[in-house]
Each structure stands twice: as structure tokens, then as C-alpha cells.
Protein backbone atom coordinates (compact mmCIF):
# COMPACT_ATOMS: atom_id res chain seq x y z
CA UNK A 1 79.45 56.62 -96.78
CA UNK A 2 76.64 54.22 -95.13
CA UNK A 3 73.86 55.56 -92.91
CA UNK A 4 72.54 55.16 -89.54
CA UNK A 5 69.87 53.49 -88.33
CA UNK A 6 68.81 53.85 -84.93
CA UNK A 7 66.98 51.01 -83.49
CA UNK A 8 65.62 50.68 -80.07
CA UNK A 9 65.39 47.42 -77.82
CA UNK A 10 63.42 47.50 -74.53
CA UNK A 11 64.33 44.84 -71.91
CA UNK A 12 62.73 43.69 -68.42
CA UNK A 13 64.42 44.29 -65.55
CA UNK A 14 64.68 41.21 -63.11
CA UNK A 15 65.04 44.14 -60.22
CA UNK A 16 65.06 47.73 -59.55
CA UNK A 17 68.44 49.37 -60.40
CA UNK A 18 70.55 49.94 -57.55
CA UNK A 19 72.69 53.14 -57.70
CA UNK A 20 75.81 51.19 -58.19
CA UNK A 21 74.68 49.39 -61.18
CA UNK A 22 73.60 52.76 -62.38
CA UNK A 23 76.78 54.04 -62.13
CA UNK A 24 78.12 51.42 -64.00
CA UNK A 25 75.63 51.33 -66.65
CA UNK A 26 76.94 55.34 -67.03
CA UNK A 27 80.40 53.89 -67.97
CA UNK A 28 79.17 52.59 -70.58
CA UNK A 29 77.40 55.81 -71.68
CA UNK A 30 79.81 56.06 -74.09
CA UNK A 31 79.83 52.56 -75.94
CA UNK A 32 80.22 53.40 -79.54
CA UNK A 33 76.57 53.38 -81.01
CA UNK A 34 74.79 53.05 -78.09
CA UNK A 35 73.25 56.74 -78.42
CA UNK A 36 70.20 56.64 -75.42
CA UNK A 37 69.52 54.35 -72.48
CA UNK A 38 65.90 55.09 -70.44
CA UNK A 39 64.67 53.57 -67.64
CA UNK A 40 61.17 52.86 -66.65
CA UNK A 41 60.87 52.15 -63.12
CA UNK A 42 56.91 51.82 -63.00
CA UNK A 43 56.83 49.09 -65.89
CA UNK A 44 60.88 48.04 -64.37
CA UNK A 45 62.09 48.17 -67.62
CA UNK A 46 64.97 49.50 -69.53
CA UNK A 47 65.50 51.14 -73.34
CA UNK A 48 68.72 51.45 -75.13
CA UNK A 49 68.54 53.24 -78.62
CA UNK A 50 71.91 52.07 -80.65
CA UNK A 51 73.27 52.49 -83.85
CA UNK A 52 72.31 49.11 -85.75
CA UNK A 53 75.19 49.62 -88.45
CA UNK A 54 77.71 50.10 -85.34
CA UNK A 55 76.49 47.56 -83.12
CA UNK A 56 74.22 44.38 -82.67
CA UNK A 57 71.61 43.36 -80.27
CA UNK A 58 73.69 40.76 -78.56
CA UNK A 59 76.30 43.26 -78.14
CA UNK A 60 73.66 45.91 -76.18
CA UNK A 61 73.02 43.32 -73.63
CA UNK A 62 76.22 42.53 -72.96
CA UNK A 63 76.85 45.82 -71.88
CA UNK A 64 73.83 45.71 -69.67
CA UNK A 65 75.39 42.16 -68.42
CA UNK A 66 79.24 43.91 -67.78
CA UNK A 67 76.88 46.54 -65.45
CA UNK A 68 75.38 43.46 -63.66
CA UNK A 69 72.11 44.30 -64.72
CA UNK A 70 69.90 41.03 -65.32
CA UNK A 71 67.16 41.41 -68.36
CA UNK A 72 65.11 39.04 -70.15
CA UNK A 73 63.25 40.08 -73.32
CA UNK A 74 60.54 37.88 -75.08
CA UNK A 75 61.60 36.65 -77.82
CA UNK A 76 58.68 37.92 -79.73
CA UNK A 77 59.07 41.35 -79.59
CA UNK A 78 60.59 43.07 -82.38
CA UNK A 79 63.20 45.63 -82.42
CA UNK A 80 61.73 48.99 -83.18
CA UNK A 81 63.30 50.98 -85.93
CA UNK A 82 63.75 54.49 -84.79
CA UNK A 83 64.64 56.48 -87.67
CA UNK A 84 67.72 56.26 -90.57
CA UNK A 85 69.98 59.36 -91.15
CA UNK A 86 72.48 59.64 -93.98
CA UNK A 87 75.08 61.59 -94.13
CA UNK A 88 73.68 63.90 -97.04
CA UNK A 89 70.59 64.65 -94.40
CA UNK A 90 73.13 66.45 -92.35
CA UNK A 91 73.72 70.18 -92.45
């Protein structure tokens, strides 16, 4: 059985978050892998953490584009490699 490795991707936000997009962003809460999602509203940016063996990076932002949430990210910043867990590392 394969590991996890969490990864985490920070994006800017083109806008503040309005409560509806939010609420829609919650909906997808639940997206297999996607584990955290933080927002920083001084810096207007946003953080998912995801499961890189479950899901990809183009695959985060599309959930932040179904919650009509517009982003841009430079394209040199590098994901950041949280931490990996195996399975034996559970008790």
C-alpha cells in the first residue's frame, strides 16, 4: 500500500471571497484528497493542502474555478511538500 504525501499550493486571490463563493468552496470540503483549505485575507490569498498521490495541481484549481473563485499563481513558485505518511506510521 502507497503513501501520502501532502503537498500544499498557495494561490492569489483576484478578490476578496464573498460569502457565497465561500459556501461553495465548503462543498467542496470534501473533494477526495483535498485535506485543508486557508484563507489569508491580509495577503488575499488562499492555501489548499491535498493529497499529491490522490490528486494533481490542475485538479485543486479546478475546484477553486467550479466555486467561481479566480486565482493566479506565479509560475515560479514551487509546491511545498508538507509531510509523507505511510501506512505502517499509523497506529
Amino acid at each position: 500500500m502507497l503513501g501520502m504525501t501532502l503537498v500544499e499550493i498557495t494561490y492569489n486571490l483576484h478578490s476578496s471571497l464573498s460569502n457565497e463563493q465561500l459556501t461553495r468552496l465548503g462543498e467542496f470540503s470534501n473533494t477526495y484528497g483535498l485535506r485543508k483549505i486557508r484563507v489569508d485575507e491580509q495577503k488575499n490569498q488562499i492555501s489548499l493542502e491535498y493529497d499529491a498521490s490522490r490528486l494533481r495541481e490542475t485538479q485543486v484549481a479546478h475546484v477553486l474555478g467550479m466555486a467561481g473563485i479566480p486565482i493566479s499563481r506565479q509560475p515560479s513558485e514551487a509546491l511545498t511538500s508538507v509531510w509523507k505518511e505511510s501506512p505502517q506510521s499509523q497506529v
